[in-house]
Protein backbone atom coordinates (compact mmCIF):
# COMPACT_ATOMS: atom_id res chain seq x y z
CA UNK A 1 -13.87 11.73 10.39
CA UNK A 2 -10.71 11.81 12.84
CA UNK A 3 -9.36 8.61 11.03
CA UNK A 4 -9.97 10.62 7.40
CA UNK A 5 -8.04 13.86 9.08
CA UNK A 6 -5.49 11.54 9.85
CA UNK A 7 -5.14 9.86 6.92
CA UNK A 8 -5.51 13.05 5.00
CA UNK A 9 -2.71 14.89 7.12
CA UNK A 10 0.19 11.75 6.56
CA UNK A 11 -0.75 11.90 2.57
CA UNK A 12 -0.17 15.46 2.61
CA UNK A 13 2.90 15.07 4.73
CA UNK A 14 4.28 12.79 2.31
CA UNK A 15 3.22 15.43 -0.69
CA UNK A 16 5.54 17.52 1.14
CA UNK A 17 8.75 15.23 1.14
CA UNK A 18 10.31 17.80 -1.77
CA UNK A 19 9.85 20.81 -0.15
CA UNK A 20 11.44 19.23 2.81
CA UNK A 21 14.42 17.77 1.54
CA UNK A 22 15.02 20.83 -0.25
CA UNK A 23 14.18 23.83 2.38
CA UNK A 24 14.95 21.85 5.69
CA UNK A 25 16.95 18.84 5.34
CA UNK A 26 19.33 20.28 2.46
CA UNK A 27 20.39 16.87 1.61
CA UNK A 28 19.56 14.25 -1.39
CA UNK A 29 17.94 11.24 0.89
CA UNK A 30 18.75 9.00 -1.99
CA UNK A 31 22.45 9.75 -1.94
CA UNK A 32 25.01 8.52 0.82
CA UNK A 33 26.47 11.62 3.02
CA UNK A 34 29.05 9.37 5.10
CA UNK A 35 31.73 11.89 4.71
CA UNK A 36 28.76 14.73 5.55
CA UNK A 37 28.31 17.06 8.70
CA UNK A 38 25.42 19.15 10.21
CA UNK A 39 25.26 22.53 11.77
CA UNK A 40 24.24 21.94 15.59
CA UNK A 41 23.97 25.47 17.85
CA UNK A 42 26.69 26.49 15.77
CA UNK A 43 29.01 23.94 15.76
CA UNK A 44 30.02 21.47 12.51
CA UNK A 45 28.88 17.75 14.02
CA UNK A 46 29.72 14.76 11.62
CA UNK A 47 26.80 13.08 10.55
CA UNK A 48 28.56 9.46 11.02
CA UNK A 49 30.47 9.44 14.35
CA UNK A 50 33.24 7.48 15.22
CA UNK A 51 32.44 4.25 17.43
CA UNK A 52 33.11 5.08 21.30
CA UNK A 53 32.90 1.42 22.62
CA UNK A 54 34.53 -1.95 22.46
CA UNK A 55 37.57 -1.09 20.46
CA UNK A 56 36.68 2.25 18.69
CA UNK A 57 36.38 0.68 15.24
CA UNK A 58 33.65 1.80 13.09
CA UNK A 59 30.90 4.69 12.86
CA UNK A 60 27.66 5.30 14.19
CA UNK A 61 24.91 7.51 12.62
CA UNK A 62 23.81 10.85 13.94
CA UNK A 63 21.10 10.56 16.20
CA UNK A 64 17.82 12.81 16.06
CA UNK A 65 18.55 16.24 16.26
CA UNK A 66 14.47 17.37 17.07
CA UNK A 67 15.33 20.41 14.30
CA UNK A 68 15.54 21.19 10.85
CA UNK A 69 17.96 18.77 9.33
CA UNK A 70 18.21 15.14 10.78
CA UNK A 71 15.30 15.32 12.49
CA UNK A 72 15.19 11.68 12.71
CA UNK A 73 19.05 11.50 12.54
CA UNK A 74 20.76 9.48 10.19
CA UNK A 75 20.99 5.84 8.56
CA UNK A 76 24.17 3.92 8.08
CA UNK A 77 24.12 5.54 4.60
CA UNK A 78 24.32 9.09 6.70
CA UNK A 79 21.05 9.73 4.82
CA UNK A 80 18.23 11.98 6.15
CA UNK A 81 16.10 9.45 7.67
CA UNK A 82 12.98 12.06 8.06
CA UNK A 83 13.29 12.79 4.13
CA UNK A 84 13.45 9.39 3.67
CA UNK A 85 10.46 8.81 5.66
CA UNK A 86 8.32 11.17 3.69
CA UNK A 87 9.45 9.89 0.53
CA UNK A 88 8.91 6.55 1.45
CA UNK A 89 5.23 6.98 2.59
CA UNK A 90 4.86 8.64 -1.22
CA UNK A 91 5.77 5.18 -2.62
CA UNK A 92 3.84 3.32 0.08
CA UNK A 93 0.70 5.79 -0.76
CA UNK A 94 0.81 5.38 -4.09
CA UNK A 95 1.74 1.01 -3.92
CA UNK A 96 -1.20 0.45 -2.07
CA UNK A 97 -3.60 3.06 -3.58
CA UNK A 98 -2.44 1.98 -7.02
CA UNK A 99 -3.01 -1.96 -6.10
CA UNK A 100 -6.37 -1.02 -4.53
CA UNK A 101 -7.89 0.29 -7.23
CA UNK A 102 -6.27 -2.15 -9.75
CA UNK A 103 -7.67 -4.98 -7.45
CA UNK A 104 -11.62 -3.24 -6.70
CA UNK A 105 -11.58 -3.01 -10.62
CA UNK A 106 -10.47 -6.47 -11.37
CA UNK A 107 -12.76 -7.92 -8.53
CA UNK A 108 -16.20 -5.79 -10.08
CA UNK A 109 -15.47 -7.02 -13.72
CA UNK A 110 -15.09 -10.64 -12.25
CA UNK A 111 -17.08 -10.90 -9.98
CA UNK A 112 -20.08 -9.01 -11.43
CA UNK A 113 -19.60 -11.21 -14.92
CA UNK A 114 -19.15 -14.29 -12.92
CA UNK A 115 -22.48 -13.81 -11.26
CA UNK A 116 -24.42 -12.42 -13.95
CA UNK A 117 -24.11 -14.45 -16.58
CA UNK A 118 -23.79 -18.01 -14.67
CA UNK A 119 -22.93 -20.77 -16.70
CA UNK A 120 -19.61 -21.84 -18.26
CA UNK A 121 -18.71 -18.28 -17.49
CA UNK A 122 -19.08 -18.57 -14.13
CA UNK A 123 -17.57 -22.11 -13.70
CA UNK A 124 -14.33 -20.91 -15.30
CA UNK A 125 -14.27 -17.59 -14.00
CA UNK A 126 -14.93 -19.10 -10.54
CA UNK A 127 -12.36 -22.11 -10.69
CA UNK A 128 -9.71 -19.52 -11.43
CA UNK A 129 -10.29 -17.41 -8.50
CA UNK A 130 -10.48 -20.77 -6.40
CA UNK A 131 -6.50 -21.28 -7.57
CA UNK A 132 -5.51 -17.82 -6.75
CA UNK A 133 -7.83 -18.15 -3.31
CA UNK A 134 -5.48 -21.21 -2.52
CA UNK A 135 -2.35 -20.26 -2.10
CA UNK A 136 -1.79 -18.01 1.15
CA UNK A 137 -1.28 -14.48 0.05
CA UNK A 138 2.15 -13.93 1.74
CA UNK A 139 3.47 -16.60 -0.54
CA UNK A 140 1.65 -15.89 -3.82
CA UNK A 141 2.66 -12.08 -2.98
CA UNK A 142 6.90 -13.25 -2.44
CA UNK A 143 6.73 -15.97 -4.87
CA UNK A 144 5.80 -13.94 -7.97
CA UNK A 145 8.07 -10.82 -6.40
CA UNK A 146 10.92 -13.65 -6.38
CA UNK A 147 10.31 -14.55 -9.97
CA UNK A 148 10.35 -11.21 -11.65
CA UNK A 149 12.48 -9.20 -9.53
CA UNK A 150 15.61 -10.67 -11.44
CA UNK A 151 14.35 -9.83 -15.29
CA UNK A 152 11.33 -8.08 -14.62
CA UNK A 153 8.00 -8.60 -15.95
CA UNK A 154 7.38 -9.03 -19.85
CA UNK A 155 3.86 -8.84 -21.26
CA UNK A 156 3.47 -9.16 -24.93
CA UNK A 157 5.66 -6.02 -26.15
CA UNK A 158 5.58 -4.17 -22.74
CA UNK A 159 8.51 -4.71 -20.36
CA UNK A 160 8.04 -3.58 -16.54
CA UNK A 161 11.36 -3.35 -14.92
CA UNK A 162 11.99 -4.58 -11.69
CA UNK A 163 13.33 -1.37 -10.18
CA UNK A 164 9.96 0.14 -11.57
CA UNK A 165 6.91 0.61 -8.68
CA UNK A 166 4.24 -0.98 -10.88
CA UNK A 167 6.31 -4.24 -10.75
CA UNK A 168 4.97 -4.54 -6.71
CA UNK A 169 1.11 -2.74 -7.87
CA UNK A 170 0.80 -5.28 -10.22
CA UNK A 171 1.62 -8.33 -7.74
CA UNK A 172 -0.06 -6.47 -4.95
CA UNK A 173 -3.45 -6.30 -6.86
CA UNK A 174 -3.44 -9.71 -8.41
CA UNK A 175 -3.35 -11.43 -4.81
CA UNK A 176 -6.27 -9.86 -3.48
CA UNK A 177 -8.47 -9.87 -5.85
CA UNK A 178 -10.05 -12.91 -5.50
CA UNK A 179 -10.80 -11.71 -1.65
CA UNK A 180 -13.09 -9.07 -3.23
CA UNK A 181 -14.37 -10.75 -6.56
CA UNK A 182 -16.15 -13.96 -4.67
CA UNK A 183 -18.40 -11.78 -1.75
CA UNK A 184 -18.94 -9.42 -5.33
CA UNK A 185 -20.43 -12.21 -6.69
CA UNK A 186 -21.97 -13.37 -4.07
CA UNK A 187 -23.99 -10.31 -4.00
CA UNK A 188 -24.59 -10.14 -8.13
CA UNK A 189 -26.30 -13.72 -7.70
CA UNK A 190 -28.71 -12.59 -5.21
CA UNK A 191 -29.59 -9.47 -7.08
CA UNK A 192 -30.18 -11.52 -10.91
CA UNK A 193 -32.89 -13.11 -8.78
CA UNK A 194 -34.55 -10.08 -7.48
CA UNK A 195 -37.91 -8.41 -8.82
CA UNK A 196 -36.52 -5.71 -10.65
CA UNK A 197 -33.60 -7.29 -11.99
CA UNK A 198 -36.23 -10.45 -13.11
CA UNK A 199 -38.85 -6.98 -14.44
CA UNK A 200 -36.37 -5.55 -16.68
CA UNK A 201 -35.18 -8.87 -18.32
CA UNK A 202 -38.75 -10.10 -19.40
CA UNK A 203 -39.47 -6.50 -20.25
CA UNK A 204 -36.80 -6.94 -22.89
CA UNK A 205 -34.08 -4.46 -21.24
CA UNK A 206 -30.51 -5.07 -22.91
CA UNK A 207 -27.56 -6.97 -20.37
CA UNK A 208 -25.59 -3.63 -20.96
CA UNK A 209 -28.11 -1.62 -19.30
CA UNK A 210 -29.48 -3.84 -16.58
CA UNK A 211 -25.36 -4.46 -15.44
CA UNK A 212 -24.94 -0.21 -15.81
CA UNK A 213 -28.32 0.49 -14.22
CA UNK A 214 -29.28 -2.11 -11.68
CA UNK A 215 -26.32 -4.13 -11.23
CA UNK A 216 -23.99 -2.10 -10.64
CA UNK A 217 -25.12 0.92 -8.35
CA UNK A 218 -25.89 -1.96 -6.36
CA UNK A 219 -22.54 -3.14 -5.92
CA UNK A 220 -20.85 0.53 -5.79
CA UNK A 221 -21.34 0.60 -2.27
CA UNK A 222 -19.29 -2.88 -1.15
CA UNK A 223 -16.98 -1.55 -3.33
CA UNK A 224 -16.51 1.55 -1.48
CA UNK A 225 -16.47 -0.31 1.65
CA UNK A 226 -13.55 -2.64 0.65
CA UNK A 227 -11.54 0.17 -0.61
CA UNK A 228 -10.00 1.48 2.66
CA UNK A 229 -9.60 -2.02 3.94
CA UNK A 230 -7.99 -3.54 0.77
CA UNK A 231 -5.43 -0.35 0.98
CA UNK A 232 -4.36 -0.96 4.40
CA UNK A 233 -3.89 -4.83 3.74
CA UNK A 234 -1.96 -3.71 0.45
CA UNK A 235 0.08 -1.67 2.87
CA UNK A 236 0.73 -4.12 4.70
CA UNK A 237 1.86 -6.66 2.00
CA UNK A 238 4.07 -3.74 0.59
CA UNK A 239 6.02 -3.44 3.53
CA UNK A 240 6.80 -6.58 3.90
CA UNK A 241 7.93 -7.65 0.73
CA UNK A 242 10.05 -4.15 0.44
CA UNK A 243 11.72 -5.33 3.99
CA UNK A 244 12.66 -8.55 2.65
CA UNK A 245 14.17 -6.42 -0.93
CA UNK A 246 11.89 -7.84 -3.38
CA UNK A 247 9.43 -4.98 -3.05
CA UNK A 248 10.85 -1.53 -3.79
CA UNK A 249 14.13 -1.61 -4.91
CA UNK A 250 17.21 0.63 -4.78
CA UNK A 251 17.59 3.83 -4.58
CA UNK A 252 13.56 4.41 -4.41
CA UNK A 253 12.95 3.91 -1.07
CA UNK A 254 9.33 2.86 1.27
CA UNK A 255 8.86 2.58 4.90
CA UNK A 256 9.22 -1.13 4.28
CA UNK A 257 13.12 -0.35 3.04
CA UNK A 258 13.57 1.59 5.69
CA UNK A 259 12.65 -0.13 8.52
CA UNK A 260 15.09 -2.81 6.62
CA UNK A 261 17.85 -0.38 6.59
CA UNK A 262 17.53 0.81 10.51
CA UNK A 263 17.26 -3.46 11.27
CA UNK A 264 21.51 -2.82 11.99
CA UNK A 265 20.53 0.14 14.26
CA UNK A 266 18.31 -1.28 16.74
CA UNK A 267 20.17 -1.20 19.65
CA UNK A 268 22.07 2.12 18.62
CA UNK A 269 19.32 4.35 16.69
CA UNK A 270 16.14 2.53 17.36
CA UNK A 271 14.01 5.60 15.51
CA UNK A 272 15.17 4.47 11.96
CA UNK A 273 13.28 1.36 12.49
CA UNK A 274 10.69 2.65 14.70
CA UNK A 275 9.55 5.78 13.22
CA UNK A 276 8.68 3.70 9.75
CA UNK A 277 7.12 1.26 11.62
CA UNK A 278 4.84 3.97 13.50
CA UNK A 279 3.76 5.27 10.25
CA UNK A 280 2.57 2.24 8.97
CA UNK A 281 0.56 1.64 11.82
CA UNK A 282 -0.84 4.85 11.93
CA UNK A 283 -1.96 4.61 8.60
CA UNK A 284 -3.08 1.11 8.61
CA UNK A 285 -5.11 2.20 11.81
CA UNK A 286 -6.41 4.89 9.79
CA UNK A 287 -7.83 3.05 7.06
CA UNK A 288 -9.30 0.22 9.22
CA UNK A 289 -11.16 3.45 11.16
CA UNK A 290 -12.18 4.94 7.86
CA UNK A 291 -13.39 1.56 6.72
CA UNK A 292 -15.84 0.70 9.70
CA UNK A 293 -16.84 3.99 9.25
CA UNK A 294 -17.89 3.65 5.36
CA UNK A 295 -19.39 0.40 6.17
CA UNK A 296 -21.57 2.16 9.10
CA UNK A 297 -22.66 5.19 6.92
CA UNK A 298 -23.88 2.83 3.61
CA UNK A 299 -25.20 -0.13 5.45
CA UNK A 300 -28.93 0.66 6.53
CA UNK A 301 -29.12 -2.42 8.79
CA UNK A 302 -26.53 -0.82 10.95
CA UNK A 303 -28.94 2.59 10.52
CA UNK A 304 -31.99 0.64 12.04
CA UNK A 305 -30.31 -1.35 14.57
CA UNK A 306 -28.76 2.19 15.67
CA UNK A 307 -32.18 4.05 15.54
């Protein structure tokens, strides 16, 4: 339940990234504000500030003010890093909630056909997860980003963009699936052979119904359990291919971009970097929680072995 608060109070905070770059932060976290300044007990500050070592050259971004505008401080853009931050998390969000669900459907139709039916079915439905199961999922995931990020993705007469977020939902989902689909059909293969799954077929019961009614109430429940854990590897996945710039491109922005922008900062303003990077872990940690949780609450083993 803490883990769910959690979760529940960074999605909302993320909800909120309008009202904040509006009412606090006053600036457009998608535009540069190099030339910009910010009202500090009363006085005008610059938002990029010249360079006082070495030989003076250059500028270096505000630095958290702990109030109202530039909370965070400011990127090498003079951007609002907080703003950024919360509008980042809505693209991470909605990435790796978007991909989840995209893969858990996938994986059920797969997976639940695969093991029902048997067969050729199964054999070719089974040898094509096997390809997609061999390649790492790092590699499939930046290998297929590398492909289409130049043109794009064109299916039939639809055209995805590359600057468009279901470009990285699209490769995000297709990776994983095959990490849900085989234990899904896994589990369909050992129900076809149960008594009331062997009742209603010699009683005459249409495929249709036996899939809708014992089949797949069944299966409901993994499902459920893999959601939360799917997300937070889909977070994960996200991030990194939007820090190497073949995730989310320009001028959207995730926490993966922005730890990618703060990467020159480091040793100057760490928090650009770090407070992305903190938010992904918190939310990663979140949905592992949540996950073990789920698992917990709909597996009765764990019920008897607790009682």
């Amino acid at each position: 339940m803490v883990a769910l608060v959690g979760l529940l109070v960074i999605a909302l905070a993320c909800l909120a990234a309008p009202l904040y770059a509006a009412r606090v932060s006053g600036t457009d976290p998608f535009a540069s504000n190099i030339s910009g300044s910010v009202s500090i007990d009363g006085q005008d500050v610059a938002v990029m500030q010249a360079e006082t070592e070495g030989l003076g050259f250059g500028t270096t971004p505000i630095g958290p003010t702990w109030r109202g505008p530039y909370f965070l401080g400011a990127d090498t853009q003079g951007r609002d890093v907080m703003a950024r931050l919360l509008y980042g998390g809505q693209n991470s969000l909605i990435i790796a909630g978007s991909a989840t669900l995209i893969t858990l459907v996938v994986a059920a139709v797969l997976g639940i056909v695969a093991g029902f039916f048997g067969g050729w079915i199964d054999i070719v439905l089974s040898r094509l997860l096997d390809i997609l199961w061999a390649f790492p999922v790092f590699l499939l995931a930046i290998s297929l980003s590398v492909v289409t990020i130049g043109h794009g993705l064109v299916i039939g007469p639809v055209t995805i963009g590359s600057d468009s977020l279901l470009l990285p939902i699209l490769i995000i989902a297709l990776v994983y699936v095959p990490y849900v689909a085989r234990p899904i059909r896994g589990q369909v293969l050992q129900l076809r052979r149960t008594e009331f799954v062997l009742a209603a077929r010699g009683l005459g019961v249409p495929r249709g119904r036996i899939l809708r009614v014992d089949v797949l109430p069944n299966v409901a429940t993994t499902l459920i359990v893999f959601a939360p854990l799917t997300m937070a590897l889909n977070m994960i996945i996200e991030s990194a291919l939007s820090f190497l710039s073949i995730g989310v491109q320009s001028p959207q922005a995730s926490w993966g971009t922005i730890i990618e922008d703060g990467q020159s900062l480091l040793y100057t303003r760490p928090l650009v970097a770090i407070a992305p990077g903190v938010a992904i872990v918190l939310t990663v940690l979140a949905l592992n929680v949540l996950g073990d949780g789920v698992r917990d609450a709909l597996d009765p083993r764990a019920k008897l072995k607790m009682r």
